[in-house]
C-alpha atoms as a PDB file:
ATOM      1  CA  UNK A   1      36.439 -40.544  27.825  1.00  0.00           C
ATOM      2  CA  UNK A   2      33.187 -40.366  29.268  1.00  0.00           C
ATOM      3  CA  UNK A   3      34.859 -40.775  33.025  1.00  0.00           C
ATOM      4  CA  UNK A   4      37.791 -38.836  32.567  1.00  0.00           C
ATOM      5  CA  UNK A   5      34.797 -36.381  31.938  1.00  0.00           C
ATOM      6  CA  UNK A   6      33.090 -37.065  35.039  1.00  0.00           C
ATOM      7  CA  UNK A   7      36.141 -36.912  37.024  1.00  0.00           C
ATOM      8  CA  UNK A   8      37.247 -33.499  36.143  1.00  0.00           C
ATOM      9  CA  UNK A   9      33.554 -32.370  36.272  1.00  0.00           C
ATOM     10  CA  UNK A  10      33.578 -33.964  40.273  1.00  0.00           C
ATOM     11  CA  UNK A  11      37.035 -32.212  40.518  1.00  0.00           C
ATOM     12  CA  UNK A  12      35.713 -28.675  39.315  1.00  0.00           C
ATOM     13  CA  UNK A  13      32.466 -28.854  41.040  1.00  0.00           C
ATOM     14  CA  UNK A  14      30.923 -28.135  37.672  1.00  0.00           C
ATOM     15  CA  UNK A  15      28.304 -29.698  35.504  1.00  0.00           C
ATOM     16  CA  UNK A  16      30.045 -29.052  31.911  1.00  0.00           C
ATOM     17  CA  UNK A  17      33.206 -27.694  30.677  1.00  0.00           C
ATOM     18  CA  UNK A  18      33.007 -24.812  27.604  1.00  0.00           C
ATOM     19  CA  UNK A  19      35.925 -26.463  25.904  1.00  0.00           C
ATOM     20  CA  UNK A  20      36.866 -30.676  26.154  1.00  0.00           C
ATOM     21  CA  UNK A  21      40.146 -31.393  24.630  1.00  0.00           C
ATOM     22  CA  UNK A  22      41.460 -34.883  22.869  1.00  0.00           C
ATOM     23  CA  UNK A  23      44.650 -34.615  23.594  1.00  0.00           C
ATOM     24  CA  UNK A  24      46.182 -37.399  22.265  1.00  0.00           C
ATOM     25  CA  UNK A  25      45.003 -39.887  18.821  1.00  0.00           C
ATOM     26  CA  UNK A  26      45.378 -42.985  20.983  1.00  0.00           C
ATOM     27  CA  UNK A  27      44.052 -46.119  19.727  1.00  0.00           C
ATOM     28  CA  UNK A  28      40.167 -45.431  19.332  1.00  0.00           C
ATOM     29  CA  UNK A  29      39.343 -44.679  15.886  1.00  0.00           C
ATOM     30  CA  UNK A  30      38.946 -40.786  15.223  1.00  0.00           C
ATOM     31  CA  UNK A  31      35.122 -42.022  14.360  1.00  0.00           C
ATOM     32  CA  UNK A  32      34.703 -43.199  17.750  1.00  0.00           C
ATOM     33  CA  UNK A  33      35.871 -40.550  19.545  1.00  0.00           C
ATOM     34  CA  UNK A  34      34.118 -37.939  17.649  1.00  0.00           C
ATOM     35  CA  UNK A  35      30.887 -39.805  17.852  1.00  0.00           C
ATOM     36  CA  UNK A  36      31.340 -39.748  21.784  1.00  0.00           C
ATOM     37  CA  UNK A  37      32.144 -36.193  22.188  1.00  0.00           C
ATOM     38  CA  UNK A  38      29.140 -34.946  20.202  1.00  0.00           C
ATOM     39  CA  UNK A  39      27.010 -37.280  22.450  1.00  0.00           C
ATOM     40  CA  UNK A  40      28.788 -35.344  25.661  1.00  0.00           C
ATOM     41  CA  UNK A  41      27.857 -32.059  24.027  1.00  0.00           C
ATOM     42  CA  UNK A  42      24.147 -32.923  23.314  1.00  0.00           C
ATOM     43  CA  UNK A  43      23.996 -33.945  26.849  1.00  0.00           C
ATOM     44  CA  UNK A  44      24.999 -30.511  27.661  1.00  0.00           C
ATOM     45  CA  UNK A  45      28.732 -31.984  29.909  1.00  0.00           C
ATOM     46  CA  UNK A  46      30.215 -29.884  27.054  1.00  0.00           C
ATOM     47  CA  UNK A  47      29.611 -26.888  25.183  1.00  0.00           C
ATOM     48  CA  UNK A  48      32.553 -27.478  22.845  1.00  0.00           C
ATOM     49  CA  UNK A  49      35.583 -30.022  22.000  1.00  0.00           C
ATOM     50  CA  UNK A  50      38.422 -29.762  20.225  1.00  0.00           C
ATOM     51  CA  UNK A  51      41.780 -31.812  19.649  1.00  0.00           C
ATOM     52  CA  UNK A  52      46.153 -31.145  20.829  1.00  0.00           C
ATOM     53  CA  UNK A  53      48.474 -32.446  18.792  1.00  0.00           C
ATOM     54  CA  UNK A  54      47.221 -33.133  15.675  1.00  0.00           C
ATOM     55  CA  UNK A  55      49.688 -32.412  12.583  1.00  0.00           C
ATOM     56  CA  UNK A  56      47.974 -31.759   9.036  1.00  0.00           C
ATOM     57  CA  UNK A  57      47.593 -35.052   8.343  1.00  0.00           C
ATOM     58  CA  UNK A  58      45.327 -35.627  11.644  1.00  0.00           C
ATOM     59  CA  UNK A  59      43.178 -33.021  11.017  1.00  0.00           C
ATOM     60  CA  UNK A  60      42.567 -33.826   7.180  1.00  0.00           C
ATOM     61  CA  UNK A  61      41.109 -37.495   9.069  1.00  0.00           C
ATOM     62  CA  UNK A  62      39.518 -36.034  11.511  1.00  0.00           C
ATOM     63  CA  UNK A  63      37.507 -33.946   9.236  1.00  0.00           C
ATOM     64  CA  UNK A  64      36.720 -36.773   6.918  1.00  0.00           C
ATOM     65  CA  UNK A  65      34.576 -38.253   9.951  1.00  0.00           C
ATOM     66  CA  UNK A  66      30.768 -37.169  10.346  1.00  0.00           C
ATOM     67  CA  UNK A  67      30.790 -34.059  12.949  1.00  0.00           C
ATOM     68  CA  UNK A  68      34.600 -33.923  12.692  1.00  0.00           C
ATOM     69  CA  UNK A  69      34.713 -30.774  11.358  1.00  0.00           C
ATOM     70  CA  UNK A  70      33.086 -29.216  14.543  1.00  0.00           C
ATOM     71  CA  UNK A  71      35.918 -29.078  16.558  1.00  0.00           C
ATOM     72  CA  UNK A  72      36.093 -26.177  17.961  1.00  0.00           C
ATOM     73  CA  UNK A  73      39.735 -25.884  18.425  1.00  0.00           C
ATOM     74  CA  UNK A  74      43.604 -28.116  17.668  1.00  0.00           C
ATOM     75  CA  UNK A  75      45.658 -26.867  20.464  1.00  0.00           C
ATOM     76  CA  UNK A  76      49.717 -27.955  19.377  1.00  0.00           C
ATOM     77  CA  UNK A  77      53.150 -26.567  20.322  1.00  0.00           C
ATOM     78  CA  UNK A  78      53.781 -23.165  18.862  1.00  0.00           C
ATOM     79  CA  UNK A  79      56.493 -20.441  19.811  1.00  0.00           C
ATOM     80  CA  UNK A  80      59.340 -18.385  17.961  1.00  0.00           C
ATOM     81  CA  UNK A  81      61.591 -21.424  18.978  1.00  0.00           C
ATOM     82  CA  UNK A  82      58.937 -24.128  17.209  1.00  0.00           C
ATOM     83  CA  UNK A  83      57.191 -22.591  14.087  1.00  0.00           C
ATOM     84  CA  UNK A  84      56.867 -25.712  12.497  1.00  0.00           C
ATOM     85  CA  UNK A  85      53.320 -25.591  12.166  1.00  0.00           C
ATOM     86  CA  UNK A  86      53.349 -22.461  10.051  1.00  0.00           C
ATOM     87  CA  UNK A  87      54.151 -24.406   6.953  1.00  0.00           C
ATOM     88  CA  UNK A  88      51.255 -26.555   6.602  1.00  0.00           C
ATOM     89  CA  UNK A  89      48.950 -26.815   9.727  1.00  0.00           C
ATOM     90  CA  UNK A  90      48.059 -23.291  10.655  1.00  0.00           C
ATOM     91  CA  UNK A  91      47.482 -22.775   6.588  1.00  0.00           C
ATOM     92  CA  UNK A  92      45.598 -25.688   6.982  1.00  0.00           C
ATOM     93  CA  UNK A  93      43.433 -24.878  10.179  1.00  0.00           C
ATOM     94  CA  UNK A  94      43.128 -21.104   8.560  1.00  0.00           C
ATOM     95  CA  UNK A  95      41.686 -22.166   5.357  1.00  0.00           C
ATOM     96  CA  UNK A  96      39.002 -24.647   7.324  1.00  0.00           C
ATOM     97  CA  UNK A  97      37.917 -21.867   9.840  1.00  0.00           C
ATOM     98  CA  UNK A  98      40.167 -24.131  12.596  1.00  0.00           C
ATOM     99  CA  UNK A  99      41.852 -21.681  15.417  1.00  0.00           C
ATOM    100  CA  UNK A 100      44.915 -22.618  16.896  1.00  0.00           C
ATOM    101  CA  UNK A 101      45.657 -22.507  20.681  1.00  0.00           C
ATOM    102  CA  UNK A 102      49.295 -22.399  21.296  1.00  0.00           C
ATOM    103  CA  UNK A 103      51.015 -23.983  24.551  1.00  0.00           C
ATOM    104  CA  UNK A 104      54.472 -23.055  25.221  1.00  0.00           C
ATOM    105  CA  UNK A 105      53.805 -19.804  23.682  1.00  0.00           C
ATOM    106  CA  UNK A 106      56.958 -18.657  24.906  1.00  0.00           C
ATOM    107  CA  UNK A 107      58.505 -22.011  24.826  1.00  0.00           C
ATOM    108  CA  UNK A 108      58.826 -23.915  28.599  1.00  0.00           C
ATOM    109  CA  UNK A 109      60.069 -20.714  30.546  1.00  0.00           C
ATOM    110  CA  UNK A 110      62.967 -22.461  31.994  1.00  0.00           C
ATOM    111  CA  UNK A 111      66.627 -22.240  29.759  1.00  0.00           C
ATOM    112  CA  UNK A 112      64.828 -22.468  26.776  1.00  0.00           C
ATOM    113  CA  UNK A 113      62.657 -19.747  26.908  1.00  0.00           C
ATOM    114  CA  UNK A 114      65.667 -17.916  28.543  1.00  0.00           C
ATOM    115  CA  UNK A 115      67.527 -17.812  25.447  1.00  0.00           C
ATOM    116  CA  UNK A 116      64.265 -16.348  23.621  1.00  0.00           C
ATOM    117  CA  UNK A 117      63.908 -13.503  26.226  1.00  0.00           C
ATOM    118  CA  UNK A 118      67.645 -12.958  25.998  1.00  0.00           C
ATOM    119  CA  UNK A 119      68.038 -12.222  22.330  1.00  0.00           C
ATOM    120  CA  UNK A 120      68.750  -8.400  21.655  1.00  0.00           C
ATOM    121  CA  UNK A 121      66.535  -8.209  18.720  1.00  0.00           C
ATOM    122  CA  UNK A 122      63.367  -9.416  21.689  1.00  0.00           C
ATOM    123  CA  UNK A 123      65.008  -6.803  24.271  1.00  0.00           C
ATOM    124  CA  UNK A 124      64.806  -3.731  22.175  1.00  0.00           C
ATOM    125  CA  UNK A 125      61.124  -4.140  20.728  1.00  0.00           C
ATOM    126  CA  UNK A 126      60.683  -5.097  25.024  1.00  0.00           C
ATOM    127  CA  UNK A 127      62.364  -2.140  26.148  1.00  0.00           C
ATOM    128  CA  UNK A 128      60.327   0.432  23.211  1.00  0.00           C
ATOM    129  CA  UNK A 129      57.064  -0.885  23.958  1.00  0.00           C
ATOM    130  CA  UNK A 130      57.964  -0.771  27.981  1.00  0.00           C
ATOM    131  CA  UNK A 131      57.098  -4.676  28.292  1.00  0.00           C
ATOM    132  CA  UNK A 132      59.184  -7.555  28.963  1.00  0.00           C
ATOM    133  CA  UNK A 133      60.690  -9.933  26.765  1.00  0.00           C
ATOM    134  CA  UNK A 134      57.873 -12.746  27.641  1.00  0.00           C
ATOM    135  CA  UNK A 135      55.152 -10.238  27.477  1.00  0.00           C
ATOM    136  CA  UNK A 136      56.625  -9.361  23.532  1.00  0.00           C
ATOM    137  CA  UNK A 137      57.025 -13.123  22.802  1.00  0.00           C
ATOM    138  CA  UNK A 138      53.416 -13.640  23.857  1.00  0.00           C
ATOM    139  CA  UNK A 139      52.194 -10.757  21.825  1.00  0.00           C
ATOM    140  CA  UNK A 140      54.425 -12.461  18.406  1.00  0.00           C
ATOM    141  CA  UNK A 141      52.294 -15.716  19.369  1.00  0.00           C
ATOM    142  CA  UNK A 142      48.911 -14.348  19.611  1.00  0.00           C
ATOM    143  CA  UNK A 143      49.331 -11.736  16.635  1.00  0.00           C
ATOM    144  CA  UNK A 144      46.233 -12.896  15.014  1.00  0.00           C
ATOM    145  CA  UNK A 145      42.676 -13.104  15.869  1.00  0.00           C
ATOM    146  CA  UNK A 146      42.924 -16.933  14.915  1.00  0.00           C
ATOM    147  CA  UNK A 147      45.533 -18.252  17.769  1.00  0.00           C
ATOM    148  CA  UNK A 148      44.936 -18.019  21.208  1.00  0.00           C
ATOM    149  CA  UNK A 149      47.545 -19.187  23.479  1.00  0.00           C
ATOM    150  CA  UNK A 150      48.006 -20.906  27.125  1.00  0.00           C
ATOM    151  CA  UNK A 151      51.158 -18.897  28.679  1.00  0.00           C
ATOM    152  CA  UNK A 152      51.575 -20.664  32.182  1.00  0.00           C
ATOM    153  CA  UNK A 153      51.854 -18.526  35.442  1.00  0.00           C
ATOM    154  CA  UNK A 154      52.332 -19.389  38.935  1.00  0.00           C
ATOM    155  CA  UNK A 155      51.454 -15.848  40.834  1.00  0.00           C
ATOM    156  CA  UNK A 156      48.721 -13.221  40.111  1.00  0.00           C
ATOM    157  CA  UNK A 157      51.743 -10.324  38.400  1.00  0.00           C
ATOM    158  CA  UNK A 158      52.962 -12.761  36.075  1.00  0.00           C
ATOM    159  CA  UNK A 159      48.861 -13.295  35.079  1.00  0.00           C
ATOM    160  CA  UNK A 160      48.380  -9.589  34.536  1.00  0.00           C
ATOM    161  CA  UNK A 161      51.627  -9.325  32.267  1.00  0.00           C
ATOM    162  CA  UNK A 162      50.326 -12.051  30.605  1.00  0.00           C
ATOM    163  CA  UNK A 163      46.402 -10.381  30.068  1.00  0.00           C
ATOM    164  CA  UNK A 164      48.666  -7.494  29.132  1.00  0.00           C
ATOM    165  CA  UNK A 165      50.921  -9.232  26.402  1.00  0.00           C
ATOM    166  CA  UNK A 166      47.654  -8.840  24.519  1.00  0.00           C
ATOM    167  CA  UNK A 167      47.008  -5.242  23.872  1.00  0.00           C
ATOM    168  CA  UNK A 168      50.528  -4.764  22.240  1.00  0.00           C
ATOM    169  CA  UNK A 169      50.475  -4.560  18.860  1.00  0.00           C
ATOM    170  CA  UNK A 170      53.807  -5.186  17.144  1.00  0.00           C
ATOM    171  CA  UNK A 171      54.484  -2.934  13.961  1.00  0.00           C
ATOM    172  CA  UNK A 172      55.498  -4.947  10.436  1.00  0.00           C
ATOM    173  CA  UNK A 173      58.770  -3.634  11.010  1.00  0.00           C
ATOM    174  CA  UNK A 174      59.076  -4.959  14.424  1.00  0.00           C
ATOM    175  CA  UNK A 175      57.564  -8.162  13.079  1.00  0.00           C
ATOM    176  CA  UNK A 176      60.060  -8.664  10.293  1.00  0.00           C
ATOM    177  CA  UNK A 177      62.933  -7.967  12.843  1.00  0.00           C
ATOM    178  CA  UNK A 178      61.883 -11.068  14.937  1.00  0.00           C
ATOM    179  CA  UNK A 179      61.292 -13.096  12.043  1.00  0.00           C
ATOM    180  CA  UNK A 180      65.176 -12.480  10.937  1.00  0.00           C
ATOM    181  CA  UNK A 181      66.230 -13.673  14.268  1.00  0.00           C
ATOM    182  CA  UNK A 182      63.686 -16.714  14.159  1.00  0.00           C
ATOM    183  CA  UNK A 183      63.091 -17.727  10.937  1.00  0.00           C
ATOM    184  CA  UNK A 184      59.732 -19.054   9.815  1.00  0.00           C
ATOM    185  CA  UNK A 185      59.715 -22.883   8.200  1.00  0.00           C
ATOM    186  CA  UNK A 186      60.789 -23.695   4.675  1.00  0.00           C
ATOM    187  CA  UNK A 187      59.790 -27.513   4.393  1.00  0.00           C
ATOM    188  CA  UNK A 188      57.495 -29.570   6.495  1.00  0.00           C
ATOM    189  CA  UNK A 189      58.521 -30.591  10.027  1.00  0.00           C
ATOM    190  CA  UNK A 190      57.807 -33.213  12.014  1.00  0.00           C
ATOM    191  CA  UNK A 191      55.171 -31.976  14.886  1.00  0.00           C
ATOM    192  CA  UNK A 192      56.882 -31.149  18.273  1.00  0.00           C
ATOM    193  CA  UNK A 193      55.304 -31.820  21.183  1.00  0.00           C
ATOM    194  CA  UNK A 194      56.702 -31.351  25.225  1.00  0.00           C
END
């Protein structure tokens, strides 16, 4: 860990990062880990870390470790396509202070994310609000003050649309409509990850 560290810092021409991400439980024991990254953050090579894809069940181990609940962040797949978390993780991280920070927010952009941009229900809120259809399922994503989310972009007018996405407020009507089109969870799923 403590390379991979130095390598991006060499890479970034920096001397710490505000946020270090596990991103994957590998085979060190959560203890481990967690003992290393607070040693990186007292050294000052990180101001914060957090963890990606950890399901409930991750996070209830991770927080049974000394310092392990000071992550900072869980960053896991999360989109109207993939609202599996909303059963018992994002209760979970809500109730323990946790925020979310959703990749994919508007699933991977290519077919996928095609058919989300193409349902009706997302093109009429798009076309009242004067947005697109990713700029509306960005906005669904990052609703709440508690999820932040990591749309990718590739040019500077997609990167405004996306800073934009986050002054529209969706109304509880609006809200409700999507939700009939995408339906929230009614059991526990299995965590997705891309």
């Amino acid at each position: 860990m403590r390379q991979s560290l130095e390598n991006s810092l060499k890479r970034l021409k920096t001397n710490y990062l505000d946020l270090y991400l596990l991103h994957w439980r590998g085979t060190v024991p959560l203890v481990e880990t967690v003992t290393g990254l607070v040693e990186l953050q007292k050294e000052g090579k990180i101001r914060h870390w957090g963890v990606s894809n950890f399901d409930t069940e991750d996070l209830k181990e991770l927080y049974a470790n000394p310092n392990g609940d000071q992550a900072f962040a869980n960053e896991d797949l999360y989109n109207l396509a993939n609202r599996g978390i909303e059963f018992d993780l994002l209760p979970w991280q809500r109730q323990h202070g946790l925020p979310l920070i959703a990749y994919a927010p508007i699933d991977q952009g290519d077919s996928r994310g095609q058919k989300l941009t193409q349902n009706p229900v997302i093109q009429e809120i798009a076309k009242a609000h004067q947005v697109t259809p990713m700029q509306i399922l960005l906005a669904w994503t990052i609703q709440t003050d508690d999820i932040m989310a990591i749309p990718q972009t590739s040019n500077v007018a997609h990167m405004k649309q996306n800073i934009e996405a986050g002054n529209i407020k969706l109304s509880n009507q609006e809200m409700q409509q999507i939700d009939a089109q995408f339906s929230a969870p009614t059991s526990k799923q299995s965590l997705r990850m891309i």
